[in-house]
PDB file of N, CA and C in Angstrom:
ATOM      1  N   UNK A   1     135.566 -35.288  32.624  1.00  0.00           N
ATOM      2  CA  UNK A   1     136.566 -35.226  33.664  1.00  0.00           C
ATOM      3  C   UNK A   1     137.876 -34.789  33.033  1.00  0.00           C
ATOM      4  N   UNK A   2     138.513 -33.894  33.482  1.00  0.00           N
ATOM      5  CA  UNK A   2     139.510 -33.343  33.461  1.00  0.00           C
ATOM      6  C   UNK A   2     140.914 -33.982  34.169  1.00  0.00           C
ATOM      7  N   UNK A   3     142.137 -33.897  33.812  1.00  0.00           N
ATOM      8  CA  UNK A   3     143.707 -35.143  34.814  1.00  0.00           C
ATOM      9  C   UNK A   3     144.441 -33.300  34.972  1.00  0.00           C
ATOM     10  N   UNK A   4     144.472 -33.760  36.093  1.00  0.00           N
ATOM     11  CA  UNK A   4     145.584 -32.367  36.663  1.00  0.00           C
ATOM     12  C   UNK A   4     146.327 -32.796  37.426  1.00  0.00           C
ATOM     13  N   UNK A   5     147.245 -31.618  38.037  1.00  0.00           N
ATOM     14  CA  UNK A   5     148.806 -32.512  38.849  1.00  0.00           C
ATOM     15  C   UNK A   5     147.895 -31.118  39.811  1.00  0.00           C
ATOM     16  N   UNK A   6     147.563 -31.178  41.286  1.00  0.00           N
ATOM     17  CA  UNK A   6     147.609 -30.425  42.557  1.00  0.00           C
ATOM     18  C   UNK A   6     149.109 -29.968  42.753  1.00  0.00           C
ATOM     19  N   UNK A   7     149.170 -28.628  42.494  1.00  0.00           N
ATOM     20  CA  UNK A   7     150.447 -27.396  42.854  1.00  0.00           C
ATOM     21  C   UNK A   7     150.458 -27.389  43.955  1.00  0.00           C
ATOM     22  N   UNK A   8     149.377 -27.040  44.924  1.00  0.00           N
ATOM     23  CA  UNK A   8     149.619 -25.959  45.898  1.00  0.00           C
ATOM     24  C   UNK A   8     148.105 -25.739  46.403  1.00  0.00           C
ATOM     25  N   UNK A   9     147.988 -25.253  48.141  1.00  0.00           N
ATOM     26  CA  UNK A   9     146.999 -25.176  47.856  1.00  0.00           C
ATOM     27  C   UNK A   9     146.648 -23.824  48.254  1.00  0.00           C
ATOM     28  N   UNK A  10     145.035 -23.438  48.968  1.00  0.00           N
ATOM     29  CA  UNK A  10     144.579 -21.975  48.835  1.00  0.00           C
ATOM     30  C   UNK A  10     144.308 -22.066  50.232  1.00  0.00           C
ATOM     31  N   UNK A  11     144.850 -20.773  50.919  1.00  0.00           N
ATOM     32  CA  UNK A  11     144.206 -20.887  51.863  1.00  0.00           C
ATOM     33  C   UNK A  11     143.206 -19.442  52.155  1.00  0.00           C
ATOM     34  N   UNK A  12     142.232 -19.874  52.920  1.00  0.00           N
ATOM     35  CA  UNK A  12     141.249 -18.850  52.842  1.00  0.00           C
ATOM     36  C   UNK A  12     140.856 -18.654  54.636  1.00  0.00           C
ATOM     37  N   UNK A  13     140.550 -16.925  54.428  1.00  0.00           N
ATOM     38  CA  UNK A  13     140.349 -16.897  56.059  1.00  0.00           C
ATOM     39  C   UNK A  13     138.869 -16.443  56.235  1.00  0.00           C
ATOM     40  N   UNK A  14     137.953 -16.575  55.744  1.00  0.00           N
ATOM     41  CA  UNK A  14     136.662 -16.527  55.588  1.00  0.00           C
ATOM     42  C   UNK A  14     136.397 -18.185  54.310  1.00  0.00           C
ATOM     43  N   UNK A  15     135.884 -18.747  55.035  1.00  0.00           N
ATOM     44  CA  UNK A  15     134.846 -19.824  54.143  1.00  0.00           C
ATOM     45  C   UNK A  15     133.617 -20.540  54.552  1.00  0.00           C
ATOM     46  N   UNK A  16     132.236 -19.511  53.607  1.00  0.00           N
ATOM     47  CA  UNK A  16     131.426 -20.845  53.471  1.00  0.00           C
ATOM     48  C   UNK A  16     131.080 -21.817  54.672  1.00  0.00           C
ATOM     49  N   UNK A  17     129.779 -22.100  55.218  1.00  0.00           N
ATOM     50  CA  UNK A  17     130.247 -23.377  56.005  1.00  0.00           C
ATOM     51  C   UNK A  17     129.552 -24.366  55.483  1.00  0.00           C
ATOM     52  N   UNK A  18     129.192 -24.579  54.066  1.00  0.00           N
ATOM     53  CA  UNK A  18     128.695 -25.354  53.191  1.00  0.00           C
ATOM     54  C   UNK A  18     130.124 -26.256  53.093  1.00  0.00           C
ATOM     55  N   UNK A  19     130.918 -25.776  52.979  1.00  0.00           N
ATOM     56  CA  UNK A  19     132.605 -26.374  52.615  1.00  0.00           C
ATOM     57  C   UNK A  19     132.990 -27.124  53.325  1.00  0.00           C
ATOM     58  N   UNK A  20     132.444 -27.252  54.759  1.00  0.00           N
ATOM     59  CA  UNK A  20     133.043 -27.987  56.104  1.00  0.00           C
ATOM     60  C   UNK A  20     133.775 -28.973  55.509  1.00  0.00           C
ATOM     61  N   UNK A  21     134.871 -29.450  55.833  1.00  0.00           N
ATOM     62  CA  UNK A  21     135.875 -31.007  55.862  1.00  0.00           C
ATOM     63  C   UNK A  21     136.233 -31.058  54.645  1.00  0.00           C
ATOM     64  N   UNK A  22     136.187 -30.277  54.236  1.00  0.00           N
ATOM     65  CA  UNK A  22     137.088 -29.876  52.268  1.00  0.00           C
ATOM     66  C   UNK A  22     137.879 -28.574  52.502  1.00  0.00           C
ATOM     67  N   UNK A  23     138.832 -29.296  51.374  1.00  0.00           N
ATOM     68  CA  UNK A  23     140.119 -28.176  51.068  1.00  0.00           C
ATOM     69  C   UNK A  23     139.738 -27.196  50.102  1.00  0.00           C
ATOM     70  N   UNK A  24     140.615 -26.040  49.648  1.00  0.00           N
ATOM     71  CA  UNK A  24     140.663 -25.573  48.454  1.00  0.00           C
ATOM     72  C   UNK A  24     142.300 -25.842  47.555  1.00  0.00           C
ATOM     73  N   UNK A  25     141.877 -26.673  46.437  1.00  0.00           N
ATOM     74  CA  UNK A  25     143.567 -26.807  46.158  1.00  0.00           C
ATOM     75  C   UNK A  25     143.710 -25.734  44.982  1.00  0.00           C
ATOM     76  N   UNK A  26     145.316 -25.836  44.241  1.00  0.00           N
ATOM     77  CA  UNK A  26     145.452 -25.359  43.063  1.00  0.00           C
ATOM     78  C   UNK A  26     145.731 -26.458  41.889  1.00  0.00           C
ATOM     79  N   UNK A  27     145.468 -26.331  41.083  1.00  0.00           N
ATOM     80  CA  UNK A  27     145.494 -28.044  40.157  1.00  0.00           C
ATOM     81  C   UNK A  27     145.561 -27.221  38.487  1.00  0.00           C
ATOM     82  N   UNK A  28     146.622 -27.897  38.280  1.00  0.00           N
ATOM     83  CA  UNK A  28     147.341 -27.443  36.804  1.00  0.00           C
ATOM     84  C   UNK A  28     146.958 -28.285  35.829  1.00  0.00           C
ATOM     85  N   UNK A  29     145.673 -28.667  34.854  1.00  0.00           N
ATOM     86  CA  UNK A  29     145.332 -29.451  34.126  1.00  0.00           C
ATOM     87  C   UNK A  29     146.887 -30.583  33.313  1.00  0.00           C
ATOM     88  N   UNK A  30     146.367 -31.492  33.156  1.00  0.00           N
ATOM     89  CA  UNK A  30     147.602 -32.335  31.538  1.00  0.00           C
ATOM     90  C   UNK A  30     146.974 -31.697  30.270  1.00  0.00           C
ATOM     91  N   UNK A  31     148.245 -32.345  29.629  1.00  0.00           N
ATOM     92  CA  UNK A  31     147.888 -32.006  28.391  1.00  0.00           C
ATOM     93  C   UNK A  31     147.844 -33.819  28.065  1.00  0.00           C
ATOM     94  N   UNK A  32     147.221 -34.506  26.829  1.00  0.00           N
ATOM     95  CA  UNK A  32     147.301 -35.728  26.631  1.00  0.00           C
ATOM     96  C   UNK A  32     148.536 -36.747  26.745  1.00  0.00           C
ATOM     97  N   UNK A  33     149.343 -36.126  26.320  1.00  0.00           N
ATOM     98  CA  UNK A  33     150.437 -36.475  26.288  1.00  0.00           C
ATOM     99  C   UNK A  33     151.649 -36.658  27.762  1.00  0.00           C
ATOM    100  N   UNK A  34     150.856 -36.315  28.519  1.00  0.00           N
ATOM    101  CA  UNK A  34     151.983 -36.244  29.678  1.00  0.00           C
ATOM    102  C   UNK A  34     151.165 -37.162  30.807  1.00  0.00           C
ATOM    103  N   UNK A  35     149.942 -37.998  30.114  1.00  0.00           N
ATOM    104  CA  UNK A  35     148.859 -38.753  31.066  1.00  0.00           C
ATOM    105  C   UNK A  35     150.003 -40.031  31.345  1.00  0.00           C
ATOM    106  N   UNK A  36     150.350 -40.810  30.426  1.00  0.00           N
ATOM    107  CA  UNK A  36     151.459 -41.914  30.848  1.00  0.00           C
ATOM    108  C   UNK A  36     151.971 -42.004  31.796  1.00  0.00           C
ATOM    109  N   UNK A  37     152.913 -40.800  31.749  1.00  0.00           N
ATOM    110  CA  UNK A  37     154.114 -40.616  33.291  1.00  0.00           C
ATOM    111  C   UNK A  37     154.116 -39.517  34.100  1.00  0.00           C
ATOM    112  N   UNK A  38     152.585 -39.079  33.764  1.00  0.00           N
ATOM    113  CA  UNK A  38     152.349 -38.272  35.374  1.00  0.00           C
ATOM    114  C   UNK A  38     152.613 -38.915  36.808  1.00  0.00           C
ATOM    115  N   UNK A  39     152.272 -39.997  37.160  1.00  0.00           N
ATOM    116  CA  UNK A  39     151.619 -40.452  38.467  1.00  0.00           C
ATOM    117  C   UNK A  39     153.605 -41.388  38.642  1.00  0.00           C
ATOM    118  N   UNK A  40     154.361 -40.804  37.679  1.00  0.00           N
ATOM    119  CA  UNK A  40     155.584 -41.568  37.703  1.00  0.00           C
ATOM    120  C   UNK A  40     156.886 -40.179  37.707  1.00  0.00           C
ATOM    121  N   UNK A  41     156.377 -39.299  37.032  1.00  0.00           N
ATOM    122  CA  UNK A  41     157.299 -37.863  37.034  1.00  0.00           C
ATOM    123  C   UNK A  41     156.779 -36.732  36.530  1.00  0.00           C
ATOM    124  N   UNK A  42     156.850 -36.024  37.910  1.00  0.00           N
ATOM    125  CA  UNK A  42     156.295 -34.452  37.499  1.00  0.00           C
ATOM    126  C   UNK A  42     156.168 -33.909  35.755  1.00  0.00           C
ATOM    127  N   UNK A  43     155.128 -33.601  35.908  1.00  0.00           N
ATOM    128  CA  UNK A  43     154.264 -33.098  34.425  1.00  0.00           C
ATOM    129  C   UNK A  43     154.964 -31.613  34.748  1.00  0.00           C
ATOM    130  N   UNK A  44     155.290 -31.139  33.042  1.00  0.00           N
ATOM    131  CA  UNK A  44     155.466 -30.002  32.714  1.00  0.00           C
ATOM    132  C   UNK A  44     154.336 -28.919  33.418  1.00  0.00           C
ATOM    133  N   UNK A  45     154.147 -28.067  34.347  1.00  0.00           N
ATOM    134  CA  UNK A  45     153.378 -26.766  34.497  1.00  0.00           C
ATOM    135  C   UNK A  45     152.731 -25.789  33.189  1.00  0.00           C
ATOM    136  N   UNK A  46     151.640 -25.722  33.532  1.00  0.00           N
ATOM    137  CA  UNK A  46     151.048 -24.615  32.535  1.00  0.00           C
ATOM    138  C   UNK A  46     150.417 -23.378  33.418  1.00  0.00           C
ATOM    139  N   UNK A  47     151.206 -22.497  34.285  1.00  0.00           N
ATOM    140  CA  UNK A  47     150.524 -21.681  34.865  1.00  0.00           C
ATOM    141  C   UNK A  47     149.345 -20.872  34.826  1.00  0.00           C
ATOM    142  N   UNK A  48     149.306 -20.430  33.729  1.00  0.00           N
ATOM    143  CA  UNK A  48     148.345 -19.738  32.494  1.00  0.00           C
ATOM    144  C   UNK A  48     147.083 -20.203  32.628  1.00  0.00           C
ATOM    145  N   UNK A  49     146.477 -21.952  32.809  1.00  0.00           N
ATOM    146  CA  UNK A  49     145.247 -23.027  32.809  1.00  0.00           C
ATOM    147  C   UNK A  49     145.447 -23.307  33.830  1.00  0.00           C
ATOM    148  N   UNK A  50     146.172 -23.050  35.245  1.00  0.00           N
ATOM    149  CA  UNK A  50     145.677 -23.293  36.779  1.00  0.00           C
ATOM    150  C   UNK A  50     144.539 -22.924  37.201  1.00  0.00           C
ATOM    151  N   UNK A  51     143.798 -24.051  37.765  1.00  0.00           N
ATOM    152  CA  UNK A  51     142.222 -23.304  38.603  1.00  0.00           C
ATOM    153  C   UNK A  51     142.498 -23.602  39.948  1.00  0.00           C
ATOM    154  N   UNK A  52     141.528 -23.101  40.733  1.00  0.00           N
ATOM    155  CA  UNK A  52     141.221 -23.562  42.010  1.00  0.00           C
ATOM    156  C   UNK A  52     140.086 -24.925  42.418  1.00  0.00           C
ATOM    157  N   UNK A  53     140.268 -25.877  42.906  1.00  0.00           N
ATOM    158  CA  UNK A  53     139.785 -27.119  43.145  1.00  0.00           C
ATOM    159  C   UNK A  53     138.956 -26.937  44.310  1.00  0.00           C
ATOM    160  N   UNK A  54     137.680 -27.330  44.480  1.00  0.00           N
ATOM    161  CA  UNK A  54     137.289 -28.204  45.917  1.00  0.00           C
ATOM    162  C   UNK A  54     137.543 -29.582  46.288  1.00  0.00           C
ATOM    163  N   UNK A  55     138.353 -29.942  47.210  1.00  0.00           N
ATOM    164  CA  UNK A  55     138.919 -31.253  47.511  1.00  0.00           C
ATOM    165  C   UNK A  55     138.284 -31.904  48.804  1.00  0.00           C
ATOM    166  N   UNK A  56     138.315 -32.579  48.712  1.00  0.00           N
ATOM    167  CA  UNK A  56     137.146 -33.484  50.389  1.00  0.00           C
ATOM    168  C   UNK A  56     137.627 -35.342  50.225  1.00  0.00           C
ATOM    169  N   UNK A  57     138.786 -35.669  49.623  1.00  0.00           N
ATOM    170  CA  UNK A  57     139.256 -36.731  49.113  1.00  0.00           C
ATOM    171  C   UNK A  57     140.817 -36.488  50.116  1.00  0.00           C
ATOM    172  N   UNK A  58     141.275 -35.334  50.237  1.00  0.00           N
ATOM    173  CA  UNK A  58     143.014 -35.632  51.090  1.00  0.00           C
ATOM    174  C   UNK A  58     143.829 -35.573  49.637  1.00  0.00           C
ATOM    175  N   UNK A  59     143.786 -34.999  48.823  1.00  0.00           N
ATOM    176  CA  UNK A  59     144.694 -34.721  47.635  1.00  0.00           C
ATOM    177  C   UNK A  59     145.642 -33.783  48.509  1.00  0.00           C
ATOM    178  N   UNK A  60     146.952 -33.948  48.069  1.00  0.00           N
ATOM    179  CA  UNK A  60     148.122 -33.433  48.108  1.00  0.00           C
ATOM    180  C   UNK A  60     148.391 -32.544  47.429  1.00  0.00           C
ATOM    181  N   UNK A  61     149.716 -32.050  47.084  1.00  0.00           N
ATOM    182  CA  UNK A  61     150.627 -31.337  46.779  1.00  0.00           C
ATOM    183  C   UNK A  61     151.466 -32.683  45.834  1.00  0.00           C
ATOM    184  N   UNK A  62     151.493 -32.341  44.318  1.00  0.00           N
ATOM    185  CA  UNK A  62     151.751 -33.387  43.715  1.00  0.00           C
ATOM    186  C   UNK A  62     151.055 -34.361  43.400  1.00  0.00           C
ATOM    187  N   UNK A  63     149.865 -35.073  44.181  1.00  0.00           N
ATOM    188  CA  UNK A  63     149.503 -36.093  43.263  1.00  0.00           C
ATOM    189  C   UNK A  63     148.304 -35.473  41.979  1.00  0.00           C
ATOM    190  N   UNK A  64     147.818 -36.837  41.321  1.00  0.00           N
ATOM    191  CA  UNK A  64     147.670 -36.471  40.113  1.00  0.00           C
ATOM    192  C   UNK A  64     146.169 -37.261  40.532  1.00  0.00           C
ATOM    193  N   UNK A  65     145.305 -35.765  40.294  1.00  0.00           N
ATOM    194  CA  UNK A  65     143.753 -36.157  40.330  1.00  0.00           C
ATOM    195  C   UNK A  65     142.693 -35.987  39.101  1.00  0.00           C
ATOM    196  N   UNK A  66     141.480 -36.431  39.422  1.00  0.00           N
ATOM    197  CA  UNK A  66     140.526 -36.010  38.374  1.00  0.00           C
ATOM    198  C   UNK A  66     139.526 -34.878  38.725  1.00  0.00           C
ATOM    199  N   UNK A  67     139.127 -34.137  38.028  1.00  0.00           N
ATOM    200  CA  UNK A  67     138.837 -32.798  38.271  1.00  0.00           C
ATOM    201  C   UNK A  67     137.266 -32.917  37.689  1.00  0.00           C
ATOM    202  N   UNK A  68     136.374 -32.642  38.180  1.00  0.00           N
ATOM    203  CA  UNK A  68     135.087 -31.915  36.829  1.00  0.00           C
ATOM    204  C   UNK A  68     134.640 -30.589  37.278  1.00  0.00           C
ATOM    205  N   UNK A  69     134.466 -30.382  36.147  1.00  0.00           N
ATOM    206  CA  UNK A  69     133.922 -28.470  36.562  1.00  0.00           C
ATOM    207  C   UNK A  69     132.682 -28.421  36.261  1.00  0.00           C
ATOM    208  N   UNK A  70     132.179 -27.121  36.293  1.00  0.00           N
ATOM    209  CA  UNK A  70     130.296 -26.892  35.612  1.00  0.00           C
ATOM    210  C   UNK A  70     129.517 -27.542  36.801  1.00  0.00           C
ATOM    211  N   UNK A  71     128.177 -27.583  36.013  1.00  0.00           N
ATOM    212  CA  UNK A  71     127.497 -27.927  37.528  1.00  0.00           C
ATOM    213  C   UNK A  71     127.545 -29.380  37.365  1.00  0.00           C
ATOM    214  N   UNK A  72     128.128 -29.909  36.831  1.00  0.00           N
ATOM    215  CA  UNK A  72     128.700 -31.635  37.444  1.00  0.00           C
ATOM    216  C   UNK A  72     129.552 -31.496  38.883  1.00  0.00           C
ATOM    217  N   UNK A  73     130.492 -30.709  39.314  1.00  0.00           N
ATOM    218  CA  UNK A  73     131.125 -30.407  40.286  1.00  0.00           C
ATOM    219  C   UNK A  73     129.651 -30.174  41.625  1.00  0.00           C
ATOM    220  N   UNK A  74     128.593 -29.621  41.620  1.00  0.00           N
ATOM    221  CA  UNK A  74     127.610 -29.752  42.530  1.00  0.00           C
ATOM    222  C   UNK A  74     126.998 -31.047  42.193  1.00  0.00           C
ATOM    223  N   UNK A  75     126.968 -31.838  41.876  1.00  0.00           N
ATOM    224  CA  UNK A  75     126.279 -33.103  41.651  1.00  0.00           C
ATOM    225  C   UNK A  75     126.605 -33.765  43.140  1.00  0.00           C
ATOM    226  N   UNK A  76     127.575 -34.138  43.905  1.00  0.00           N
ATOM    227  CA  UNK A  76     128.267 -34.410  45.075  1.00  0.00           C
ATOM    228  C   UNK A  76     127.304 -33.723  46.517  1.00  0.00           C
ATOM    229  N   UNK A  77     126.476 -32.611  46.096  1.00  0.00           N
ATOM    230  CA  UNK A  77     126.027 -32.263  47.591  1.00  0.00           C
ATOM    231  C   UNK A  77     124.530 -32.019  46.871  1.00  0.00           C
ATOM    232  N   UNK A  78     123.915 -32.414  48.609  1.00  0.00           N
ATOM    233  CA  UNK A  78     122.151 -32.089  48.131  1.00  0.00           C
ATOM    234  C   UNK A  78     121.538 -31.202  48.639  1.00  0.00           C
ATOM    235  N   UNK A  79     122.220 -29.861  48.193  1.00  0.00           N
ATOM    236  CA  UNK A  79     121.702 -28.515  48.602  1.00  0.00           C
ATOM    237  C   UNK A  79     122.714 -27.401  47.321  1.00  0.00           C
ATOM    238  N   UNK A  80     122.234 -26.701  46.778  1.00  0.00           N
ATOM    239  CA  UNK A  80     122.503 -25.636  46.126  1.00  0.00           C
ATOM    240  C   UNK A  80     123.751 -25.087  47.250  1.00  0.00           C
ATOM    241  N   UNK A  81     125.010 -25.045  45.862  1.00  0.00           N
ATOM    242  CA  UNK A  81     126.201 -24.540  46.778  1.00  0.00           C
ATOM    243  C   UNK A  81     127.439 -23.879  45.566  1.00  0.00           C
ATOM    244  N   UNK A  82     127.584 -23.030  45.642  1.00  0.00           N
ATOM    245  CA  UNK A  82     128.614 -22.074  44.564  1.00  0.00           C
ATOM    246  C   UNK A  82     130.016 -22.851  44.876  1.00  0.00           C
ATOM    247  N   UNK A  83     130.041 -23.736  43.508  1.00  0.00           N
ATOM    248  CA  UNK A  83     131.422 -24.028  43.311  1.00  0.00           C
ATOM    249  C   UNK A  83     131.274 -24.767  41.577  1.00  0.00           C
ATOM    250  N   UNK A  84     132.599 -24.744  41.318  1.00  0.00           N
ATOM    251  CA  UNK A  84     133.085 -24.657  39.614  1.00  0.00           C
ATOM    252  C   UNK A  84     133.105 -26.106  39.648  1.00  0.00           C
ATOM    253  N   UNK A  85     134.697 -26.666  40.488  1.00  0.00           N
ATOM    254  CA  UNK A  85     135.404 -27.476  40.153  1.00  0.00           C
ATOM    255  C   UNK A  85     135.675 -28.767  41.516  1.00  0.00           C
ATOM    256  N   UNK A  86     135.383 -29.866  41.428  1.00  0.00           N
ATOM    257  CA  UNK A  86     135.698 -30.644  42.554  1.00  0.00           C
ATOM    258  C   UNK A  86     136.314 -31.872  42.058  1.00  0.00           C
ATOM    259  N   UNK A  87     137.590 -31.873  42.488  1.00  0.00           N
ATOM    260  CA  UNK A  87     138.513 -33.532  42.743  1.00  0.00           C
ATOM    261  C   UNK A  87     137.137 -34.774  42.976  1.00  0.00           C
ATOM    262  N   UNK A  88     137.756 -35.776  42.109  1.00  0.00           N
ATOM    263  CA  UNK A  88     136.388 -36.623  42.177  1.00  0.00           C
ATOM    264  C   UNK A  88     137.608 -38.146  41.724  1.00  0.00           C
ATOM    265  N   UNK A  89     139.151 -37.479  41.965  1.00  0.00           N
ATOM    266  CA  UNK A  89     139.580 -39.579  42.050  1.00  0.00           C
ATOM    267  C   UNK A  89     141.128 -38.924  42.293  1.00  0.00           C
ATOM    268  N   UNK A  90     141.885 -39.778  42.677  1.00  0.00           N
ATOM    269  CA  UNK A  90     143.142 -38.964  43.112  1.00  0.00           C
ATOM    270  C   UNK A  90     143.634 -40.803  42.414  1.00  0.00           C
ATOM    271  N   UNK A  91     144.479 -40.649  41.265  1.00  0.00           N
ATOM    272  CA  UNK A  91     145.142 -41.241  40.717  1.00  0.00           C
ATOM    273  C   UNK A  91     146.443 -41.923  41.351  1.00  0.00           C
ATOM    274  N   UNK A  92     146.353 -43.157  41.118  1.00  0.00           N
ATOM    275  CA  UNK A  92     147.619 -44.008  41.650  1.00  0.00           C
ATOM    276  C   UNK A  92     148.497 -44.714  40.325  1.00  0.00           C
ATOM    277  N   UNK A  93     147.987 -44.529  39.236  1.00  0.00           N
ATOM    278  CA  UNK A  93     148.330 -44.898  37.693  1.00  0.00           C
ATOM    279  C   UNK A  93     147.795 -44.553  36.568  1.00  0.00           C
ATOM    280  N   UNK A  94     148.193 -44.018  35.690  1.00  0.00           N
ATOM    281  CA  UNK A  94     147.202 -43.978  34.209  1.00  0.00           C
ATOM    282  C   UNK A  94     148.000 -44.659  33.540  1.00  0.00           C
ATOM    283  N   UNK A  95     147.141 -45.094  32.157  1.00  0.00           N
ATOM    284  CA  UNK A  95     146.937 -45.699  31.194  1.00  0.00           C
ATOM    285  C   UNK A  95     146.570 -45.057  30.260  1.00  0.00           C
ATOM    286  N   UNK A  96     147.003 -44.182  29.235  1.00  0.00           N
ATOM    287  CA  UNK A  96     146.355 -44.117  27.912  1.00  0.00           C
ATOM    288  C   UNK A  96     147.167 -43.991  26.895  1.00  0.00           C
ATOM    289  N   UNK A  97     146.042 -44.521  25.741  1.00  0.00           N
ATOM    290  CA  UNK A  97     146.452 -44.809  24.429  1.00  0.00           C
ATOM    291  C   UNK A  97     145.511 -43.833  23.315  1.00  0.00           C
ATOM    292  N   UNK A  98     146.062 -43.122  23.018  1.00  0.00           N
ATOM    293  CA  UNK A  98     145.470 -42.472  21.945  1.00  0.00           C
ATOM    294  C   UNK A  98     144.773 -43.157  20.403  1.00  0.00           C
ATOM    295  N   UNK A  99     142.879 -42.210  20.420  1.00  0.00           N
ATOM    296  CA  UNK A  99     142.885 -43.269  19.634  1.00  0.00           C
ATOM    297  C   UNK A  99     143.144 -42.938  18.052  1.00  0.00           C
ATOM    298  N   UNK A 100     143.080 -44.586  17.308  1.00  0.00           N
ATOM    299  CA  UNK A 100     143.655 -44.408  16.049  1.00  0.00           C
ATOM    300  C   UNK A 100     142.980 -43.120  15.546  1.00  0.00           C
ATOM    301  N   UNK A 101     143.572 -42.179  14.013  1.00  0.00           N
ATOM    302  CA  UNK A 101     142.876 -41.249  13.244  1.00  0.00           C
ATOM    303  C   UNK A 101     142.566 -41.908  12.199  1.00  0.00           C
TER     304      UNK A 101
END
């Protein structure tokens, strides 16, 4: 699982009706270091590592979710369906501590 901050989202005028009652967002991965006081103050942007998200959770603009990509992201539906990346926890706090070297 991947921690990203949701930018923005996509809108599309043809979609899929595999997709029904899901969004498409834009979601800017963290870097380790900015996991503390994400969910407390906007994380630095990395435009460059923005993907596009499938969301079916109500993620925003700003909050700070968990992401998985690959075919872990189809694990969620029980039918063969083309997608990368799906929101799978929309964060209300983190916690981390890096571990010792």
């Amino acid at each position: 699982m991947r921690i990203a901050q949701v930018i923005g989202r996509v809108t599309l005028n043809v979609q899929d009706p595999s997709f029904k009652g899901g969004r498409w967002l834009m979601c800017n991965p963290l870097d380790a270091k900015d996991y503390n006081t994400a969910c407390v103050k906007p994380p630095p942007h990395s435009p460059q590592s923005s993907l596009v998200t499938y969301d079916n959770l109500g993620a925003g603009e700003g909050d700070i979710v968990g992401l998985v990509e690959g075919a872990e992201a189809t694990a969620p539906f029980d039918f063969p369906i083309p997608i990368d990346a799906i929101t799978v926890a929309i964060f209300d706090s983190l916690f981390y501590q890096p571990p010792h070297s």
